[in-house]
ModelCIF file with pLDDT and N, C-alpha, C, O atoms, coordinates in Angstrom:
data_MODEL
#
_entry.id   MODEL 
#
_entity.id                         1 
_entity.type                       polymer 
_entity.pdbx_number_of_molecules   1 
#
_entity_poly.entity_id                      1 
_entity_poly.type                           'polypeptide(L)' 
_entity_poly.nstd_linkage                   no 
_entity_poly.nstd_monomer                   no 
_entity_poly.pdbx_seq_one_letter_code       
;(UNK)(UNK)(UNK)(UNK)(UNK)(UNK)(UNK)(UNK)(UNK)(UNK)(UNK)(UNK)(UNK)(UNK)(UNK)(UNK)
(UNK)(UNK)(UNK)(UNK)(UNK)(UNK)(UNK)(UNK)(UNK)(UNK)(UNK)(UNK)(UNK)(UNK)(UNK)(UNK)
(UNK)(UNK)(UNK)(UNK)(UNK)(UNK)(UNK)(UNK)(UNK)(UNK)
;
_entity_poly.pdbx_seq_one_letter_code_can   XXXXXXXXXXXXXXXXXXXXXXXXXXXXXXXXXXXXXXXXXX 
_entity_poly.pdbx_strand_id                 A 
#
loop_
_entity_poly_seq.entity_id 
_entity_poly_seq.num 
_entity_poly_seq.mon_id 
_entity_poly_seq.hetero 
1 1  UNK n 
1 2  UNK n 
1 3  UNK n 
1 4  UNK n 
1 5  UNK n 
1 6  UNK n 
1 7  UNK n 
1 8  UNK n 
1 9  UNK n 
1 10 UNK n 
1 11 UNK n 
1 12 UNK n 
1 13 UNK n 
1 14 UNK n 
1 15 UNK n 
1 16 UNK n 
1 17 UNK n 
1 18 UNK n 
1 19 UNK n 
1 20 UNK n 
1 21 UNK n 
1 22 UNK n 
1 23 UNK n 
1 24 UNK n 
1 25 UNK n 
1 26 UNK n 
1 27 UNK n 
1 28 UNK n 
1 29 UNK n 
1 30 UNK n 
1 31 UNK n 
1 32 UNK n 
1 33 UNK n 
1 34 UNK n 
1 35 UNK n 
1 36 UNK n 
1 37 UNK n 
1 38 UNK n 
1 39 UNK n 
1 40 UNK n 
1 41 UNK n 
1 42 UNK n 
#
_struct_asym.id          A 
_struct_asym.entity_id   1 
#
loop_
_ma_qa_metric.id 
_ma_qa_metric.mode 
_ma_qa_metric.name 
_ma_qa_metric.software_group_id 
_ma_qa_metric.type 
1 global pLDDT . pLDDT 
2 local  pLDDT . pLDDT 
#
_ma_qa_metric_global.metric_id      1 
_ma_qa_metric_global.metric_value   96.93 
_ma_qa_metric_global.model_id       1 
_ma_qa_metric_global.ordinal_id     1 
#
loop_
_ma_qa_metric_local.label_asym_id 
_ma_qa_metric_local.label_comp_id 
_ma_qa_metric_local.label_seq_id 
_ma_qa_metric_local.metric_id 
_ma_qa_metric_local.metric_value 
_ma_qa_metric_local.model_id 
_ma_qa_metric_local.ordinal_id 
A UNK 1  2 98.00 1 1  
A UNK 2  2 98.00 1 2  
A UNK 3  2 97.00 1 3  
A UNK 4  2 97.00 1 4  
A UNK 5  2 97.00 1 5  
A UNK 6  2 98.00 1 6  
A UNK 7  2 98.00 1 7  
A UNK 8  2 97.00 1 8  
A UNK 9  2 98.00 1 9  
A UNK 10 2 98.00 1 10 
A UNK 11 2 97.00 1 11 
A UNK 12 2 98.00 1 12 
A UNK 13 2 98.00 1 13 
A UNK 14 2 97.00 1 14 
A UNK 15 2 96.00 1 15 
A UNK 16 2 96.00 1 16 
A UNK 17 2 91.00 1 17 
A UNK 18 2 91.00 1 18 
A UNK 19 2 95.00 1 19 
A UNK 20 2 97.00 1 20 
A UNK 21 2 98.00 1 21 
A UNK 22 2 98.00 1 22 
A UNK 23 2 98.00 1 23 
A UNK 24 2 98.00 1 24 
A UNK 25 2 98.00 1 25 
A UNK 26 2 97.00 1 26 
A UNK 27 2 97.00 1 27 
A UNK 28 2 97.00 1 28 
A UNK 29 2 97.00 1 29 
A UNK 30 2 97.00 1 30 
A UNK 31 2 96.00 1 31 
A UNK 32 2 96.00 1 32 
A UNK 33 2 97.00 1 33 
A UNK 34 2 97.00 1 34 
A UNK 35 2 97.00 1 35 
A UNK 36 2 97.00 1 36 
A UNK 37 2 97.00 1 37 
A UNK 38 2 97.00 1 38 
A UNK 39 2 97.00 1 39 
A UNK 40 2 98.00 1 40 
A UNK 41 2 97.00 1 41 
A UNK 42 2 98.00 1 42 
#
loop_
_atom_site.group_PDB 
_atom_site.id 
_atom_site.type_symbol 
_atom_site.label_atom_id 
_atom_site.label_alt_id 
_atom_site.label_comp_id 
_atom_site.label_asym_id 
_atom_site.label_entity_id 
_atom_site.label_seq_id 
_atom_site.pdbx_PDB_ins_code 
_atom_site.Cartn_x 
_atom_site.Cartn_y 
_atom_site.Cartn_z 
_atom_site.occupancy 
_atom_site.B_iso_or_equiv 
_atom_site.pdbx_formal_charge 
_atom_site.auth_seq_id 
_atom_site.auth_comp_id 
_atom_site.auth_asym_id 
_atom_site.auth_atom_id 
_atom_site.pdbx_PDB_model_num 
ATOM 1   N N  . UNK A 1 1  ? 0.818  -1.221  0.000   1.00 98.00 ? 1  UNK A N  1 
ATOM 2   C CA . UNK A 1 1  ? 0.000  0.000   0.000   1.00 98.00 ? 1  UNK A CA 1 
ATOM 3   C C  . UNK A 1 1  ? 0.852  1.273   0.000   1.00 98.00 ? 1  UNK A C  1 
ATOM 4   O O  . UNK A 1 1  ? 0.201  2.298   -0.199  1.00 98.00 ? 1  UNK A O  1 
ATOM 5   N N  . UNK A 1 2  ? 2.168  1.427   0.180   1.00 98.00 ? 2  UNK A N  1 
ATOM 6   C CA . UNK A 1 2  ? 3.192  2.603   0.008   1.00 98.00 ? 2  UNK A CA 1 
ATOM 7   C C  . UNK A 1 2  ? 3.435  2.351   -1.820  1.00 98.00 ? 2  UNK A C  1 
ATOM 8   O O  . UNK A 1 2  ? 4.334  1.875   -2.514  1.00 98.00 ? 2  UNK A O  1 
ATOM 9   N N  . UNK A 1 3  ? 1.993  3.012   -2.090  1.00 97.00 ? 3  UNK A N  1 
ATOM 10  C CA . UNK A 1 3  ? 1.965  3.247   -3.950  1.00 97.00 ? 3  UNK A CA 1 
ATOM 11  C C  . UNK A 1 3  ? 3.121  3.247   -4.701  1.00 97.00 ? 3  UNK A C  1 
ATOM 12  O O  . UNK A 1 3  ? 3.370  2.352   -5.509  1.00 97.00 ? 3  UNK A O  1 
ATOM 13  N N  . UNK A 1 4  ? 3.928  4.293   -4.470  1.00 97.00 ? 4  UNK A N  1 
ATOM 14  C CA . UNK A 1 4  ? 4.848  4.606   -5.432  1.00 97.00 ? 4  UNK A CA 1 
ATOM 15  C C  . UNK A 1 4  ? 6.013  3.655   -5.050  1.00 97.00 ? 4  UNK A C  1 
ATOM 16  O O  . UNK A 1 4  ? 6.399  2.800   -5.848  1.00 97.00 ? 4  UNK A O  1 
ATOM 17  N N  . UNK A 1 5  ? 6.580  3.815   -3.798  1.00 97.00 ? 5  UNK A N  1 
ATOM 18  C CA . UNK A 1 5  ? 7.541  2.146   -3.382  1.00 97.00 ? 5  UNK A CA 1 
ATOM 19  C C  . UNK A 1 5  ? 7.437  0.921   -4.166  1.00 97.00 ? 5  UNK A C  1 
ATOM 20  O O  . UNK A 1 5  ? 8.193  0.130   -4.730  1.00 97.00 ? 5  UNK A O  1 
ATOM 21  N N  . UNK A 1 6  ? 6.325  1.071   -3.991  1.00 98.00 ? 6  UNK A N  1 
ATOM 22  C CA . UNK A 1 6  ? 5.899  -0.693  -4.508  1.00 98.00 ? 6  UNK A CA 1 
ATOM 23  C C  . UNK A 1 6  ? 6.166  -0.715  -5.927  1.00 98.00 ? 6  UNK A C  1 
ATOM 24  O O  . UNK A 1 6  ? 6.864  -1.560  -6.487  1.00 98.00 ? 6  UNK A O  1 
ATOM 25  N N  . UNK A 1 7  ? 5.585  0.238   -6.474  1.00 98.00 ? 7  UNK A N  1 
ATOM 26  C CA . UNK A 1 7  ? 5.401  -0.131  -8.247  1.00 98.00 ? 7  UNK A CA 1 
ATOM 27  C C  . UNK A 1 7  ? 6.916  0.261   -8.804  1.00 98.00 ? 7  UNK A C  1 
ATOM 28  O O  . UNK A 1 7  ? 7.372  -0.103  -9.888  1.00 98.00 ? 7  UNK A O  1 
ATOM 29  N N  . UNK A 1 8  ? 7.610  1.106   -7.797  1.00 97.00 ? 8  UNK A N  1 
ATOM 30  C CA . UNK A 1 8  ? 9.151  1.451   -7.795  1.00 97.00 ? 8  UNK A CA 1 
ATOM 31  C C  . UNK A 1 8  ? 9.663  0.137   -7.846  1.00 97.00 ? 8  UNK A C  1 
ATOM 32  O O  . UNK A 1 8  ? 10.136 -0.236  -8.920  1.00 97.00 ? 8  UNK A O  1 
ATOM 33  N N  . UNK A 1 9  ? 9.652  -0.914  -6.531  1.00 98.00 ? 9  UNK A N  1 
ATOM 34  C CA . UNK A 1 9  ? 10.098 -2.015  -6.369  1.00 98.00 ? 9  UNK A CA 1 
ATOM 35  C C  . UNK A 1 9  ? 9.914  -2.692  -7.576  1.00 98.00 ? 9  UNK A C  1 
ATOM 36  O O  . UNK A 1 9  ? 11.001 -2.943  -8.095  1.00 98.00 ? 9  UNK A O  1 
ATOM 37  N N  . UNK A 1 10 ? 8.851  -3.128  -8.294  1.00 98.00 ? 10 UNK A N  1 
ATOM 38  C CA . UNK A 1 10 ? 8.673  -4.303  -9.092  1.00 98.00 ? 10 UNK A CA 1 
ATOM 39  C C  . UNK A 1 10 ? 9.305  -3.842  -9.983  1.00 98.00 ? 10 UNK A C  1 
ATOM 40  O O  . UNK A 1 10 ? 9.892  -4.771  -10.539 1.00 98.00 ? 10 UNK A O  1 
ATOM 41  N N  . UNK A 1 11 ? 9.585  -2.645  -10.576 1.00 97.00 ? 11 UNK A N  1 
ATOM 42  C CA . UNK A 1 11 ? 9.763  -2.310  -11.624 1.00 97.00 ? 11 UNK A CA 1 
ATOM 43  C C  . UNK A 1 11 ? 11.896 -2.637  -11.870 1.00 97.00 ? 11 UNK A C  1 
ATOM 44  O O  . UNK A 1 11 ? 12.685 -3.097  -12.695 1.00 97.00 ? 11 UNK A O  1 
ATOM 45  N N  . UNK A 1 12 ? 11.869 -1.965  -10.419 1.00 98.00 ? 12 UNK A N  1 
ATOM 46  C CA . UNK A 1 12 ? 13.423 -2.676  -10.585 1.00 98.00 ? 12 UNK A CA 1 
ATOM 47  C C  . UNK A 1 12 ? 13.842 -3.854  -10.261 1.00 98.00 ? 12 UNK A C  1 
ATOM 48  O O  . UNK A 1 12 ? 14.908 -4.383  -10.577 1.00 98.00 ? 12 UNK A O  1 
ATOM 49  N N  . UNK A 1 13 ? 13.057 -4.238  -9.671  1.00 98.00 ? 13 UNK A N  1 
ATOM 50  C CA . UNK A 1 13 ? 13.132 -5.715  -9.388  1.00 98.00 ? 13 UNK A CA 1 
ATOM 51  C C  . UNK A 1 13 ? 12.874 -6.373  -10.966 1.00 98.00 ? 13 UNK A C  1 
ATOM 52  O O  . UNK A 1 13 ? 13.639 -7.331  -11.071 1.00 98.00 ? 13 UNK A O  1 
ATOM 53  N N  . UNK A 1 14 ? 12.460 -6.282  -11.613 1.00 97.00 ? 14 UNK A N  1 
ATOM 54  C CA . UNK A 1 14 ? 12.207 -7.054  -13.117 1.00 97.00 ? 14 UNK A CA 1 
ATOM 55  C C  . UNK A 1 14 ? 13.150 -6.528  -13.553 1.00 97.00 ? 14 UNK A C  1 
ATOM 56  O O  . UNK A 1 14 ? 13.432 -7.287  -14.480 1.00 97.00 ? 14 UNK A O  1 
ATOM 57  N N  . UNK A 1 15 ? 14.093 -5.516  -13.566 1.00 96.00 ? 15 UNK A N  1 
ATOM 58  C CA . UNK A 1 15 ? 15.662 -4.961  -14.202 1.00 96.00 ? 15 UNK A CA 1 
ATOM 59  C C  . UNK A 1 15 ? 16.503 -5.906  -14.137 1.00 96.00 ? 15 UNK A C  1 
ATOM 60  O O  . UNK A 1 15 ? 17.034 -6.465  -15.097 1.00 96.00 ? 15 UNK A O  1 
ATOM 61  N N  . UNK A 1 16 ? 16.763 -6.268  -12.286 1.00 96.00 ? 16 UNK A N  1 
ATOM 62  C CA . UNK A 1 16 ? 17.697 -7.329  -11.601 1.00 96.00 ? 16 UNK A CA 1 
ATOM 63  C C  . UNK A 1 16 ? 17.820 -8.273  -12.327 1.00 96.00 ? 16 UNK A C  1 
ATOM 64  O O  . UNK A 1 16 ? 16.952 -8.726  -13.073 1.00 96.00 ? 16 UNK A O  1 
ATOM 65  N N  . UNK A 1 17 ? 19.252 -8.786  -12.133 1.00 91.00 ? 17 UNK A N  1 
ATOM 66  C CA . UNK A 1 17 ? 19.788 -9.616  -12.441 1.00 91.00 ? 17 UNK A CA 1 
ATOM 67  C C  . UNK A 1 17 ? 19.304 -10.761 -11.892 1.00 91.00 ? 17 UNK A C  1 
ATOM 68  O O  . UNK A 1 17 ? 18.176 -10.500 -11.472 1.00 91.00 ? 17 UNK A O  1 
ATOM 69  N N  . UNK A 1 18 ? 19.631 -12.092 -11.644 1.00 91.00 ? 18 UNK A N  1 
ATOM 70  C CA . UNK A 1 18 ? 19.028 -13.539 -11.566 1.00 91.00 ? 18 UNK A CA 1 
ATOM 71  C C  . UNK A 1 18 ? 19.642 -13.828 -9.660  1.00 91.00 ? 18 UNK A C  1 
ATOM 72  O O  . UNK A 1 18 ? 19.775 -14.998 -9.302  1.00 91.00 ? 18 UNK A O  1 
ATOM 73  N N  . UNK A 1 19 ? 19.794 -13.260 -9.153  1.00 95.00 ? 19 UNK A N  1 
ATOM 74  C CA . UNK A 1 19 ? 20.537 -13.734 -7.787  1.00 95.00 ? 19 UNK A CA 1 
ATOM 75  C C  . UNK A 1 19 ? 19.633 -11.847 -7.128  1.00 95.00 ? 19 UNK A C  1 
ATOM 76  O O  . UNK A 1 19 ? 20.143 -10.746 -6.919  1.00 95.00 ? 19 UNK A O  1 
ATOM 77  N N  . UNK A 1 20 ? 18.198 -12.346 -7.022  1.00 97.00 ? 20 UNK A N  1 
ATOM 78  C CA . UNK A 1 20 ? 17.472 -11.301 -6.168  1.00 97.00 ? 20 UNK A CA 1 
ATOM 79  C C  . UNK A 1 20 ? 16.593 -11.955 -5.638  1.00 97.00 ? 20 UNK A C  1 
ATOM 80  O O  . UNK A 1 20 ? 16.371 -13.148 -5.843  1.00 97.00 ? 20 UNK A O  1 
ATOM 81  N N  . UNK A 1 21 ? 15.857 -11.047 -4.715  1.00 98.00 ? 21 UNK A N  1 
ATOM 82  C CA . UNK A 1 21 ? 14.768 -11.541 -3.405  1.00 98.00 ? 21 UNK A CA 1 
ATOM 83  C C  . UNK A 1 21 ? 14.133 -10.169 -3.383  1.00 98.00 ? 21 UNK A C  1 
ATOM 84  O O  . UNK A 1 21 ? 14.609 -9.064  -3.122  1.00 98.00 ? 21 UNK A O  1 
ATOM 85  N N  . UNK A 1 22 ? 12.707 -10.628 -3.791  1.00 98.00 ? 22 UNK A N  1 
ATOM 86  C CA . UNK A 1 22 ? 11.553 -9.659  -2.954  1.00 98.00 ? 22 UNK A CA 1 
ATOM 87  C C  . UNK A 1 22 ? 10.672 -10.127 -1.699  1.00 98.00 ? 22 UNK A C  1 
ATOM 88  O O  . UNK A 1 22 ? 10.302 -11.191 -1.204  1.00 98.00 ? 22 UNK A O  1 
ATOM 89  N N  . UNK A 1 23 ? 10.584 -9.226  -1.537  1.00 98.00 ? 23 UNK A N  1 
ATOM 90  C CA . UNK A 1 23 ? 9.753  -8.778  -0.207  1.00 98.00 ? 23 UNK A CA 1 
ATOM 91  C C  . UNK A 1 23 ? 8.780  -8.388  -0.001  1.00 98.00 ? 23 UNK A C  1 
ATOM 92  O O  . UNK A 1 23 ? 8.791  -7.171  -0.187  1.00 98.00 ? 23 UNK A O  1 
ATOM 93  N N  . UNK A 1 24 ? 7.392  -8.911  0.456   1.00 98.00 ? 24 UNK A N  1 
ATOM 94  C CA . UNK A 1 24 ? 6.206  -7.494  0.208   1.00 98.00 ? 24 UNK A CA 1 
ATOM 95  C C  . UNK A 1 24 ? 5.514  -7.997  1.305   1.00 98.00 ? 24 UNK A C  1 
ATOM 96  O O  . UNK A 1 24 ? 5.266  -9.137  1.699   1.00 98.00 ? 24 UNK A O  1 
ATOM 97  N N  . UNK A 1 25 ? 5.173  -6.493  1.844   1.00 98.00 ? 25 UNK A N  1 
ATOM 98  C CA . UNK A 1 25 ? 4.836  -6.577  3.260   1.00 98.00 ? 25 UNK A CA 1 
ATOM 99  C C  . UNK A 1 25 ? 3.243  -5.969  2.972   1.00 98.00 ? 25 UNK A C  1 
ATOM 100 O O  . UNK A 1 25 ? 2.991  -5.053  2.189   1.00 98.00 ? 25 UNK A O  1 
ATOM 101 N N  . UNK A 1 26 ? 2.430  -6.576  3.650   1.00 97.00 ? 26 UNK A N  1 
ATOM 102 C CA . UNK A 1 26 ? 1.027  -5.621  3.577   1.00 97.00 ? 26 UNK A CA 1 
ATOM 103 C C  . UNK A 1 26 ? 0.953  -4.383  4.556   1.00 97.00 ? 26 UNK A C  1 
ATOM 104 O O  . UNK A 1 26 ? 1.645  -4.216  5.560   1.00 97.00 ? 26 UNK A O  1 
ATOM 105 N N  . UNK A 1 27 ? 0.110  -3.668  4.128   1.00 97.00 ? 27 UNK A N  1 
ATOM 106 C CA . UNK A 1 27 ? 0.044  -2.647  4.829   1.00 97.00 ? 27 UNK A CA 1 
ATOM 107 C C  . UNK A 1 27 ? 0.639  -1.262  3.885   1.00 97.00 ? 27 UNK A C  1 
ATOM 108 O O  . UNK A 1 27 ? 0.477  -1.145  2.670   1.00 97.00 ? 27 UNK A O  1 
ATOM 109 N N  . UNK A 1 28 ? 1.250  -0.423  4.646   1.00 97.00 ? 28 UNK A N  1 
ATOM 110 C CA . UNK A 1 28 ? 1.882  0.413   4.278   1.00 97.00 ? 28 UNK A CA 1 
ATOM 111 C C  . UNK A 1 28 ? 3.015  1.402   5.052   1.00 97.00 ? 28 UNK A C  1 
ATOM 112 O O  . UNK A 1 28 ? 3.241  2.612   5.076   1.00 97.00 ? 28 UNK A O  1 
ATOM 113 N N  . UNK A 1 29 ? 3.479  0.434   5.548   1.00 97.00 ? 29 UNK A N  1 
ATOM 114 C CA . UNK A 1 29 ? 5.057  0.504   6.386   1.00 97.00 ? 29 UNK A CA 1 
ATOM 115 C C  . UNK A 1 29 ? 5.940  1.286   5.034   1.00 97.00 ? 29 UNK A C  1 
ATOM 116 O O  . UNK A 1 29 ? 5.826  0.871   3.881   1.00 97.00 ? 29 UNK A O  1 
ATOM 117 N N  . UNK A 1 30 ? 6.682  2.287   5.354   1.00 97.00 ? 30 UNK A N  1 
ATOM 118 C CA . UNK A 1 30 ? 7.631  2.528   4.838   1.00 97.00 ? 30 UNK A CA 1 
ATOM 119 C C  . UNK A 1 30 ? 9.247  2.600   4.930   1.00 97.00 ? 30 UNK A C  1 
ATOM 120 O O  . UNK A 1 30 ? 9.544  2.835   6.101   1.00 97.00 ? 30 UNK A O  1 
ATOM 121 N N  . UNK A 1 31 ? 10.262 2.495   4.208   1.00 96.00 ? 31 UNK A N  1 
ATOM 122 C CA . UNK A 1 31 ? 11.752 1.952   4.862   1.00 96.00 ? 31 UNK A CA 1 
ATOM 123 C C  . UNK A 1 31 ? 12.331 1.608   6.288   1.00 96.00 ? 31 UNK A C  1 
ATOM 124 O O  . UNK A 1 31 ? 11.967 0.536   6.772   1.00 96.00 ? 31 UNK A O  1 
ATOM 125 N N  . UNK A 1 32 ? 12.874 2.107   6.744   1.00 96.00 ? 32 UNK A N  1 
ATOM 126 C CA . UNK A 1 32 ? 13.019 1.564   8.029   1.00 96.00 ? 32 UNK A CA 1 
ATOM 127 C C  . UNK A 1 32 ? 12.288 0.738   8.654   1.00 96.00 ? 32 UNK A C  1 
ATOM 128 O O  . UNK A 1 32 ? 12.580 -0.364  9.117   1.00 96.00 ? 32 UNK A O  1 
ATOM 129 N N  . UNK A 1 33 ? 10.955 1.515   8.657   1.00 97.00 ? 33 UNK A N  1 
ATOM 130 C CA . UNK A 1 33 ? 9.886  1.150   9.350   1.00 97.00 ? 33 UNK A CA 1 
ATOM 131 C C  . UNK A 1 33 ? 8.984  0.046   9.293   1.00 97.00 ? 33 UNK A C  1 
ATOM 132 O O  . UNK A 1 33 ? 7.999  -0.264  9.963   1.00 97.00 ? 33 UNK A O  1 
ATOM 133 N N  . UNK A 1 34 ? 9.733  -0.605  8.056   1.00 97.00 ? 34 UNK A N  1 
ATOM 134 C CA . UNK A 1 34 ? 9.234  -2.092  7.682   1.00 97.00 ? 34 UNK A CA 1 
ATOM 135 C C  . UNK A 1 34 ? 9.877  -3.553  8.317   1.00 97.00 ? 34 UNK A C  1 
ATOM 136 O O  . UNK A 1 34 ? 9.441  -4.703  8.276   1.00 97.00 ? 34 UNK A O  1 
ATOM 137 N N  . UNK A 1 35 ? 11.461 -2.804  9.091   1.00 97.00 ? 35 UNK A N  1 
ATOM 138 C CA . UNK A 1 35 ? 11.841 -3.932  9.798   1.00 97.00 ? 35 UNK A CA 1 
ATOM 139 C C  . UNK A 1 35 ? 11.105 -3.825  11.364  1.00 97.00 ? 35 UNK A C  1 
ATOM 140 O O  . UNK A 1 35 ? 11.855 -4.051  12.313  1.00 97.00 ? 35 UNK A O  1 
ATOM 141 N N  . UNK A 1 36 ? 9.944  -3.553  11.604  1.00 97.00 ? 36 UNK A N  1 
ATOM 142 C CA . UNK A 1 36 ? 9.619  -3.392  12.947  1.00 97.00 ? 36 UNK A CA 1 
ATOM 143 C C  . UNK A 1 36 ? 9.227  -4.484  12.426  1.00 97.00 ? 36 UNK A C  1 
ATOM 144 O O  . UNK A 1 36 ? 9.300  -5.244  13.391  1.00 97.00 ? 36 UNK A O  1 
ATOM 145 N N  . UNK A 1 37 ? 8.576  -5.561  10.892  1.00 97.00 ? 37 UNK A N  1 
ATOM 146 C CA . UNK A 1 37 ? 7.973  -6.910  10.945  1.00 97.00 ? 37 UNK A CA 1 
ATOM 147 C C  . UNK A 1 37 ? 8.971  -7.808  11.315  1.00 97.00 ? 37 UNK A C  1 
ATOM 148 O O  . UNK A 1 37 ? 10.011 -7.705  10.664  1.00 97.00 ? 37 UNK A O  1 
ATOM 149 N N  . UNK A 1 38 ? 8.946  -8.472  11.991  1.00 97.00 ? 38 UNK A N  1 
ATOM 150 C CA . UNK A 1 38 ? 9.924  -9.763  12.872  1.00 97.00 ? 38 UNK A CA 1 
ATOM 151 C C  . UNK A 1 38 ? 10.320 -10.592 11.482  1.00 97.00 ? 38 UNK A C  1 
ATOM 152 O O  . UNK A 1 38 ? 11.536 -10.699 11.322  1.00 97.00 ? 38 UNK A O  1 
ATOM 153 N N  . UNK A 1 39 ? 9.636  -11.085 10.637  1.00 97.00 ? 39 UNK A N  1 
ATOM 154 C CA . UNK A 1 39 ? 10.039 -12.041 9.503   1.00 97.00 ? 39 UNK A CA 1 
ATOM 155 C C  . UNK A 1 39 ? 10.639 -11.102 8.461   1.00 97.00 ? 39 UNK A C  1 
ATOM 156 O O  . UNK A 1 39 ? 11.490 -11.796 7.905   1.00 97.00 ? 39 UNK A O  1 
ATOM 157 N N  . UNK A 1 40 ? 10.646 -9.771  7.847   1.00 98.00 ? 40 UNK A N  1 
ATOM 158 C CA . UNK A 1 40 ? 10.925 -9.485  7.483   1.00 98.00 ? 40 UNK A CA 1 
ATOM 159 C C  . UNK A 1 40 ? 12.226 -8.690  7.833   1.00 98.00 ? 40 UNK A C  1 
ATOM 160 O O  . UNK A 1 40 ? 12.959 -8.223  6.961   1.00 98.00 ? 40 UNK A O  1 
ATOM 161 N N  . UNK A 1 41 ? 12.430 -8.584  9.029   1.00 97.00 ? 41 UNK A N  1 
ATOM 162 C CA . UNK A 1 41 ? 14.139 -8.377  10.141  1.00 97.00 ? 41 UNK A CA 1 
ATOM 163 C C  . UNK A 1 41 ? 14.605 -9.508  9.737   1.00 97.00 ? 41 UNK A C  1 
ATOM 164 O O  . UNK A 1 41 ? 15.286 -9.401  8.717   1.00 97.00 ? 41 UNK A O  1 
ATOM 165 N N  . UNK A 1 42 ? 14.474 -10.776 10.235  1.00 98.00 ? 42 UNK A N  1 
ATOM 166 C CA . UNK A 1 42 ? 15.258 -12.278 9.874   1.00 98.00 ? 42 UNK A CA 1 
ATOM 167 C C  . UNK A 1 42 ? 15.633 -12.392 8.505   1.00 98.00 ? 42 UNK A C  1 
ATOM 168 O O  . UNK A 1 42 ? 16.200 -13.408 8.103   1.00 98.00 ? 42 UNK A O  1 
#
């Protein structure tokens, strides 16, 4: 739900090279503030 992040993310994420990992958190946590999720810290 952080609009522009997200569609930011996929978009470079489909650039990346073959050795990447996404992440998508619901809600609308933004940078930092997305490692307050415990699975997404680990």
């Amino acid at each position: 739900k952080d609009d522009y992040s997200f569609a930011s993310t996929k978009q470079l994420f489909s650039e990346a090279k073959e050795r990447k990992q996404l992440e998508v958190l619901q809600g609308n946590a933004h940078g930092t503030g997305m490692l307050e999720d415990r699975a997404l810290s680990q």
